[in-house]
N, C-alpha and C. Protein backbone atom coordinates (compact mmCIF):
# COMPACT_ATOMS: atom_id res chain seq x y z
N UNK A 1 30.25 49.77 38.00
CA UNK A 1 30.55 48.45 37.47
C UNK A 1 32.05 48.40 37.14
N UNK A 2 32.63 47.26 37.30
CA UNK A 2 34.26 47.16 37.10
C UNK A 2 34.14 46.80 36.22
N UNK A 3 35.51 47.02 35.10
CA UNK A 3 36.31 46.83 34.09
C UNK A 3 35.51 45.52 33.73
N UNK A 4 35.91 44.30 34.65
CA UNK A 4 36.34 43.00 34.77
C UNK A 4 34.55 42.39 34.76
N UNK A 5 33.74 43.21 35.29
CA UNK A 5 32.04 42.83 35.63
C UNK A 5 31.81 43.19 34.16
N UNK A 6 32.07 43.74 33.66
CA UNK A 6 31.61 44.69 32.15
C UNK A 6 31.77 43.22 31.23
N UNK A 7 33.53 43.27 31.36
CA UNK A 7 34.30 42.62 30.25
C UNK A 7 33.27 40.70 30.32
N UNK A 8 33.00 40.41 31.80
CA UNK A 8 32.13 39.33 31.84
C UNK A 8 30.62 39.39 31.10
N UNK A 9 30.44 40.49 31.23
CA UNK A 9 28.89 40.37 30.69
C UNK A 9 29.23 40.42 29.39
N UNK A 10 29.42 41.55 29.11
CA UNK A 10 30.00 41.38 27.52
C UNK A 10 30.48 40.09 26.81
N UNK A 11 31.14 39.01 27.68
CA UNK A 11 31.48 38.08 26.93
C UNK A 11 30.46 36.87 27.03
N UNK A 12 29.27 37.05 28.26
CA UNK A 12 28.20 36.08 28.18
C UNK A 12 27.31 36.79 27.12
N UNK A 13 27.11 37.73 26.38
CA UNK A 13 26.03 38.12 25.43
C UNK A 13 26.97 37.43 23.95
N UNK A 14 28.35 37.80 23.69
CA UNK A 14 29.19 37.14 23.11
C UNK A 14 28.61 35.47 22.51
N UNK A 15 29.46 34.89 23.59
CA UNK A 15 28.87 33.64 23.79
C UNK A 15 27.43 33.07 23.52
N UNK A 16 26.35 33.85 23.94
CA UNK A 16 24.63 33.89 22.89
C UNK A 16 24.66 34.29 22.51
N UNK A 17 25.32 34.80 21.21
CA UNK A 17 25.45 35.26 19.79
C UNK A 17 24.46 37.03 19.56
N UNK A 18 24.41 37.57 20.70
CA UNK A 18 23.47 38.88 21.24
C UNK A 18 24.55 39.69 20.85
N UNK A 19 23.39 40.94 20.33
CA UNK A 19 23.69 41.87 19.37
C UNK A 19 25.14 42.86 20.81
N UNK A 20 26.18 43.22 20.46
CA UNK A 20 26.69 44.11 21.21
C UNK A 20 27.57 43.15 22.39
N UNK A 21 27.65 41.81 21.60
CA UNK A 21 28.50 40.99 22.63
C UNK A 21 29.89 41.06 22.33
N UNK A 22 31.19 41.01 22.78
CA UNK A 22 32.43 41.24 22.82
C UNK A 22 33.03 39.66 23.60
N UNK A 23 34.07 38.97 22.69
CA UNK A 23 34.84 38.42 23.44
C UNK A 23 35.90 38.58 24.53
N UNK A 24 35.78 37.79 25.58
CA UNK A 24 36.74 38.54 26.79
C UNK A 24 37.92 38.02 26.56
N UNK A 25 38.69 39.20 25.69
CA UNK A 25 40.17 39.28 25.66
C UNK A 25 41.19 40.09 27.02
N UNK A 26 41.51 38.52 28.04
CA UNK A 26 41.73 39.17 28.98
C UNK A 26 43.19 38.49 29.40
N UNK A 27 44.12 38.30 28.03
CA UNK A 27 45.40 37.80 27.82
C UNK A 27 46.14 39.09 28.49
N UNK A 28 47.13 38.53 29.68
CA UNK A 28 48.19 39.42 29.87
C UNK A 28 47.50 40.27 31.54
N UNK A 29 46.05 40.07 31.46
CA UNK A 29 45.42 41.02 32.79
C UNK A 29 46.14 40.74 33.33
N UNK A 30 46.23 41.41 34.78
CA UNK A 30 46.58 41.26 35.96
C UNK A 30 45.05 40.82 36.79
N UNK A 31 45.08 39.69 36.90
CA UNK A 31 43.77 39.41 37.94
C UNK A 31 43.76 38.29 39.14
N UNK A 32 44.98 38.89 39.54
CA UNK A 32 45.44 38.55 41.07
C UNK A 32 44.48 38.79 42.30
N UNK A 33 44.39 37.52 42.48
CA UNK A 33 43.11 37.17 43.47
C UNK A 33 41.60 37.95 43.16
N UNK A 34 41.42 37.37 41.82
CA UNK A 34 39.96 37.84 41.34
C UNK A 34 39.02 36.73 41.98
N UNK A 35 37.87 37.33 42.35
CA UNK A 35 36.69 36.47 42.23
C UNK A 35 36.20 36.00 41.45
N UNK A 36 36.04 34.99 40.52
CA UNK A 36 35.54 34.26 39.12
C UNK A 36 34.79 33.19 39.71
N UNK A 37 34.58 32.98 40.96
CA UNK A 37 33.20 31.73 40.87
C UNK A 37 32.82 31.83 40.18
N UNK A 38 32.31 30.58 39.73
CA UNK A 38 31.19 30.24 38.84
C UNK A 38 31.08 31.09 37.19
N UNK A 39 32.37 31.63 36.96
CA UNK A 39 32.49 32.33 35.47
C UNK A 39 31.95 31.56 34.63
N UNK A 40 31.29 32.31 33.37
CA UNK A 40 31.56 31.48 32.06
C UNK A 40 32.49 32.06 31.41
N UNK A 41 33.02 30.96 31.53
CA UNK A 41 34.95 31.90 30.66
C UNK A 41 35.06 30.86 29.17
N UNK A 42 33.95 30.56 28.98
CA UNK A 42 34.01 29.48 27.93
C UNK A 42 34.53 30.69 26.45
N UNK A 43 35.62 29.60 25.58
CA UNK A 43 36.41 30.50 24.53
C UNK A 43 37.22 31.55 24.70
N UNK A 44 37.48 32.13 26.00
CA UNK A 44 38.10 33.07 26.59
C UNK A 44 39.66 33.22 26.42
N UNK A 45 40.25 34.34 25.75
CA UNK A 45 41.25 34.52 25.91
C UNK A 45 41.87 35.06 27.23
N UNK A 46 43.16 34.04 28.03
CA UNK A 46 43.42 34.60 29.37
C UNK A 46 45.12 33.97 28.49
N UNK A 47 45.37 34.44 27.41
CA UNK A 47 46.69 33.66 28.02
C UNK A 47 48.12 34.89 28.68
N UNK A 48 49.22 34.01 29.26
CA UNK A 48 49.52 34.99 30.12
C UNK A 48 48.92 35.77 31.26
N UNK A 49 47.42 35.54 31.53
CA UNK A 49 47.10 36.49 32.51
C UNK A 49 47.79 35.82 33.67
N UNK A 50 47.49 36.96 34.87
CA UNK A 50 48.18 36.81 36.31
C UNK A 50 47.00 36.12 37.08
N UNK A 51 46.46 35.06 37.25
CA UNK A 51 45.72 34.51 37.60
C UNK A 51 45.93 34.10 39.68
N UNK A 52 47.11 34.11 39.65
CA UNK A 52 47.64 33.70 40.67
C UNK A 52 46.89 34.24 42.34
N UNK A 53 46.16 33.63 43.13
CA UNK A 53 45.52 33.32 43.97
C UNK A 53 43.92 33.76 43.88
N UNK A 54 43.53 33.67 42.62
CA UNK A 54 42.49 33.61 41.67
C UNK A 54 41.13 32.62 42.26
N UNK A 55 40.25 33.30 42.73
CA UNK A 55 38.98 31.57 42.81
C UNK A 55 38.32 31.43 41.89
N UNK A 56 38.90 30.84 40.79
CA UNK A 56 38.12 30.18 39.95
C UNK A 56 36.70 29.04 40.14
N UNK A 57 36.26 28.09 41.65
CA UNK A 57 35.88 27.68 41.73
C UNK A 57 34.30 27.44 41.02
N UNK A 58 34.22 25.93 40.11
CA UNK A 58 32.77 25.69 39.70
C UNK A 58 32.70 27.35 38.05
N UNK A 59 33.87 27.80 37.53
CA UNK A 59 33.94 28.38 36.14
C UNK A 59 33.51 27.31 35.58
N UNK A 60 33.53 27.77 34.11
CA UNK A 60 33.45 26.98 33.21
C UNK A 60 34.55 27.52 32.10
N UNK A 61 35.60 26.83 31.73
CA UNK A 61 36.57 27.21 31.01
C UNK A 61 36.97 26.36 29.92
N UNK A 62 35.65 26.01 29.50
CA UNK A 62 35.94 24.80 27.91
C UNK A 62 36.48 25.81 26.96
N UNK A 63 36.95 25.17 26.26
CA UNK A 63 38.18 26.07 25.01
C UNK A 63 38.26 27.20 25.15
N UNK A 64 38.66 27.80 26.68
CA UNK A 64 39.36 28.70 27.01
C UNK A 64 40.87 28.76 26.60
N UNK A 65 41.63 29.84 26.52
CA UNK A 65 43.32 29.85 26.06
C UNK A 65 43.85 30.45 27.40
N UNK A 66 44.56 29.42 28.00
CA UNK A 66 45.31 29.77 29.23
C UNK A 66 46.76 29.60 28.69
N UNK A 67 46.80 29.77 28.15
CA UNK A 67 48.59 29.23 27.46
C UNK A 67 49.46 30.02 28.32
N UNK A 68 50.52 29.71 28.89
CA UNK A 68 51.67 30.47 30.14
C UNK A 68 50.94 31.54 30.45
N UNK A 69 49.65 30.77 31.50
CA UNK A 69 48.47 32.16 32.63
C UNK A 69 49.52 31.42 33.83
N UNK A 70 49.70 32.35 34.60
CA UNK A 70 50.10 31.87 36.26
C UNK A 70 48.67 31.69 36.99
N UNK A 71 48.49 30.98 37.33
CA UNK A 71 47.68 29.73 38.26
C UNK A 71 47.79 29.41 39.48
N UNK A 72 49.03 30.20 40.25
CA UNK A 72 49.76 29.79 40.95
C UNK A 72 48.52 29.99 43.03
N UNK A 73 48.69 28.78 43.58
CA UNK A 73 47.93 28.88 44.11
C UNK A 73 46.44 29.21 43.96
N UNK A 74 45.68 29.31 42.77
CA UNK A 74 44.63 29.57 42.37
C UNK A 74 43.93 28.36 42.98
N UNK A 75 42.59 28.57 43.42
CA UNK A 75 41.25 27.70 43.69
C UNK A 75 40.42 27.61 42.37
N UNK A 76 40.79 26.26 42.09
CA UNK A 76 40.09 25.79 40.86
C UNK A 76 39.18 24.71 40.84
N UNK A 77 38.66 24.21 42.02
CA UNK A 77 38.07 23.14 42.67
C UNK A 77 36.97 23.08 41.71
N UNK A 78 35.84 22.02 41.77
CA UNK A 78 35.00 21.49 40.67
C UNK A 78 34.84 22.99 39.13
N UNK A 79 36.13 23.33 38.99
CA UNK A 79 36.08 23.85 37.62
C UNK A 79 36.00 22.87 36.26
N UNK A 80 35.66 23.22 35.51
CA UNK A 80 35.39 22.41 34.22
C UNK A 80 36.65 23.18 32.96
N UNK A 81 37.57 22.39 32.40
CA UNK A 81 38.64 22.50 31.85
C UNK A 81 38.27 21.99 30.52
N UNK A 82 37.38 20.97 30.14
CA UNK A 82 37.38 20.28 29.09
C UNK A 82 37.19 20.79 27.76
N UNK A 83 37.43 20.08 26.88
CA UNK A 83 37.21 19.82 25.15
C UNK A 83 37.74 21.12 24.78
N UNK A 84 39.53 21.52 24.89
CA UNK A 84 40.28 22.29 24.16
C UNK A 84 40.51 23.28 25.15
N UNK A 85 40.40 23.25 26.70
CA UNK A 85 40.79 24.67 27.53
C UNK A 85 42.43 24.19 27.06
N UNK A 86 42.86 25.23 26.82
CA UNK A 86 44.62 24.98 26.55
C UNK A 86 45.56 25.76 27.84
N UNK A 87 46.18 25.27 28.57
CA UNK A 87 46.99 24.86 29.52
C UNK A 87 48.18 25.10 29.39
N UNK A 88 49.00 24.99 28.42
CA UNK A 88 49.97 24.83 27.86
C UNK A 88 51.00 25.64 28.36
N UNK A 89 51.77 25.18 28.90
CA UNK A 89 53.11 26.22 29.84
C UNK A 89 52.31 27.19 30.84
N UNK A 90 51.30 26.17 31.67
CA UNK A 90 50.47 27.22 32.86
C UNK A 90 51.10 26.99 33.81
N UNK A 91 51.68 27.69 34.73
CA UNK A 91 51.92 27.48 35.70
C UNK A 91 51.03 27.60 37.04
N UNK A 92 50.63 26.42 37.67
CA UNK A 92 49.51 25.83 38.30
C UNK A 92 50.06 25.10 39.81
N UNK A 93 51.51 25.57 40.09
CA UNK A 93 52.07 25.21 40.92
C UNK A 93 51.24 25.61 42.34
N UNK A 94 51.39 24.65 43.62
CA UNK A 94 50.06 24.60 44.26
C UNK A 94 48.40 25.13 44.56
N UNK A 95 48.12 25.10 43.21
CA UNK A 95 46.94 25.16 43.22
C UNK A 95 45.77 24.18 43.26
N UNK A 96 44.94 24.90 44.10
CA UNK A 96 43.74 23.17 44.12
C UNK A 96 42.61 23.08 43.43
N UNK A 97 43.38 22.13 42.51
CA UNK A 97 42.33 21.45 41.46
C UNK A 97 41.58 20.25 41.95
N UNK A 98 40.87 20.13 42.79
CA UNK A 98 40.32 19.58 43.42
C UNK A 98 38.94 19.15 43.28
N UNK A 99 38.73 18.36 42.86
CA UNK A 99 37.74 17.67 41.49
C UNK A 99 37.29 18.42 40.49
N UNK A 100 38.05 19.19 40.10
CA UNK A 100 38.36 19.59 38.41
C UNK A 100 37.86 18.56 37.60
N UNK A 101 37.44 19.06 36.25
CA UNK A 101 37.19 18.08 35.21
C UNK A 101 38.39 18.83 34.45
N UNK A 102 39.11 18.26 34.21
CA UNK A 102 40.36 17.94 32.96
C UNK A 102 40.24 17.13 32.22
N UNK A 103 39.35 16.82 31.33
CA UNK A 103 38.72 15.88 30.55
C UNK A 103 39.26 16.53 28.96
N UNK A 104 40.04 16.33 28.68
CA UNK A 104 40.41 16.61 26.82
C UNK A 104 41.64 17.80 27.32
N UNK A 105 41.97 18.43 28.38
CA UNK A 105 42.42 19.85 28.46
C UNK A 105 43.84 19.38 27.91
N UNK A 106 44.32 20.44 27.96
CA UNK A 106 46.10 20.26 27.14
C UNK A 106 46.73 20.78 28.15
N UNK A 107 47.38 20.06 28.77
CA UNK A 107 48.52 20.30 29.91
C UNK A 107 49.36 19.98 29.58
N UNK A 108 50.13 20.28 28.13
CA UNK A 108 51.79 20.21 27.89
C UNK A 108 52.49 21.34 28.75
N UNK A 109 53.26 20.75 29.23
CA UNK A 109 54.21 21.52 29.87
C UNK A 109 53.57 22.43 31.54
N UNK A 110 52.93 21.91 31.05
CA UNK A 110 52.11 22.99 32.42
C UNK A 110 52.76 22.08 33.90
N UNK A 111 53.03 23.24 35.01
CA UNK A 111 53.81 22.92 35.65
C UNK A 111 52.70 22.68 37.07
N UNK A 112 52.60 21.34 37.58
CA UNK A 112 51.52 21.25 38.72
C UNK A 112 52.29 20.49 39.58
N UNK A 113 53.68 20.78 40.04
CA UNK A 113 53.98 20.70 41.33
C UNK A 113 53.42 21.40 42.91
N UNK A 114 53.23 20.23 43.66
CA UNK A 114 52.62 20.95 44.93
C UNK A 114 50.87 21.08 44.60
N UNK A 115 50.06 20.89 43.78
CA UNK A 115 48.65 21.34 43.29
C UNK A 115 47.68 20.02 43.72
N UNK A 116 46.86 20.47 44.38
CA UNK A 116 45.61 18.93 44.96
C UNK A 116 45.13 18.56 43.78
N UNK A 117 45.23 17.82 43.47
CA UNK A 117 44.59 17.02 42.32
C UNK A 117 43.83 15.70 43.11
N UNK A 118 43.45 15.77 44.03
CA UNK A 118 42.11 14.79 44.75
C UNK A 118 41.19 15.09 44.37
N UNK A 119 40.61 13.79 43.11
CA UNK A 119 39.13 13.67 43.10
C UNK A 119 39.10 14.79 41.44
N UNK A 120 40.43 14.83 41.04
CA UNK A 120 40.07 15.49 39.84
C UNK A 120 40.14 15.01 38.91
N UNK A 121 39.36 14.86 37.90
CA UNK A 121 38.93 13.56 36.52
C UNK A 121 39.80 14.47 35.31
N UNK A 122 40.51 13.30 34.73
CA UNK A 122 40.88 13.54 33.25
C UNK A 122 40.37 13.23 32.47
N UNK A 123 40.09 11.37 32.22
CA UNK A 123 40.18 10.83 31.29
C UNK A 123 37.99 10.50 31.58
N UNK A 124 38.27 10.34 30.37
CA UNK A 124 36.27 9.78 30.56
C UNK A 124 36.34 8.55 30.85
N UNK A 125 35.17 7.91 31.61
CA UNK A 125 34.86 6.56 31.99
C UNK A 125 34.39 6.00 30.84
């Protein structure tokens, strides 16, 4: 089992409040071109990580801390961002967010030049 398979399970027992759960403090990793389909990265510390050509696709990253994570080229397509994922100085430069929910997320400063944003929701209807 990898580091990174461990540190996930550990943080889904976390997350259901199960005896021997650990939050995934994974600020600063290097997780350059990780597989994260379908993560629950919900509350997750990533800030600073190296995220960069990363498939995040269909995570779940509600009040996750991405604060200055590189993003860069990452696949983030129907990922879920909302109610406090923090963003904040991410650099997200062409990456495809490509019907993303960004619904509440904090994208101060976060840099999304070059990034598909087709079909990706911010604001609620």
């Amino acid at each position: 089992m990898t580091v990174l398979t461990e540190t996930l399970r550990l943080h889904a027992l976390w997350l259901e409040g199960a005896e021997g759960g650990k939050r995934a403090h994974l600020g600063g990793a290097d997780l350059t071109g990780a597989d994260l389909r379908g993560a629950d990265l919900r509350r997750a510390d990533l800030r600073n990580a190296d995220l960069r050509n990363a498939d995040l696709r269909g995570a779940n990253l509600k009040d996750a801390d991405l604060t200055n994570a590189y993003l860069m080229r990452a696949y983030l397509g129907r990922t879920y961002w909302g109610e406090g994922a923090d963003l904040r100085g991410a650099d997200l430069r062409n990456s495809d967010l490509r019907g993303a929910n960004l619904k509440d997320a904090n994208l101060g400063g976060a840099d999304l030049r070059g990034a598909n944003l087709t079909r990706a929701t911010r604001w609620s209807s």
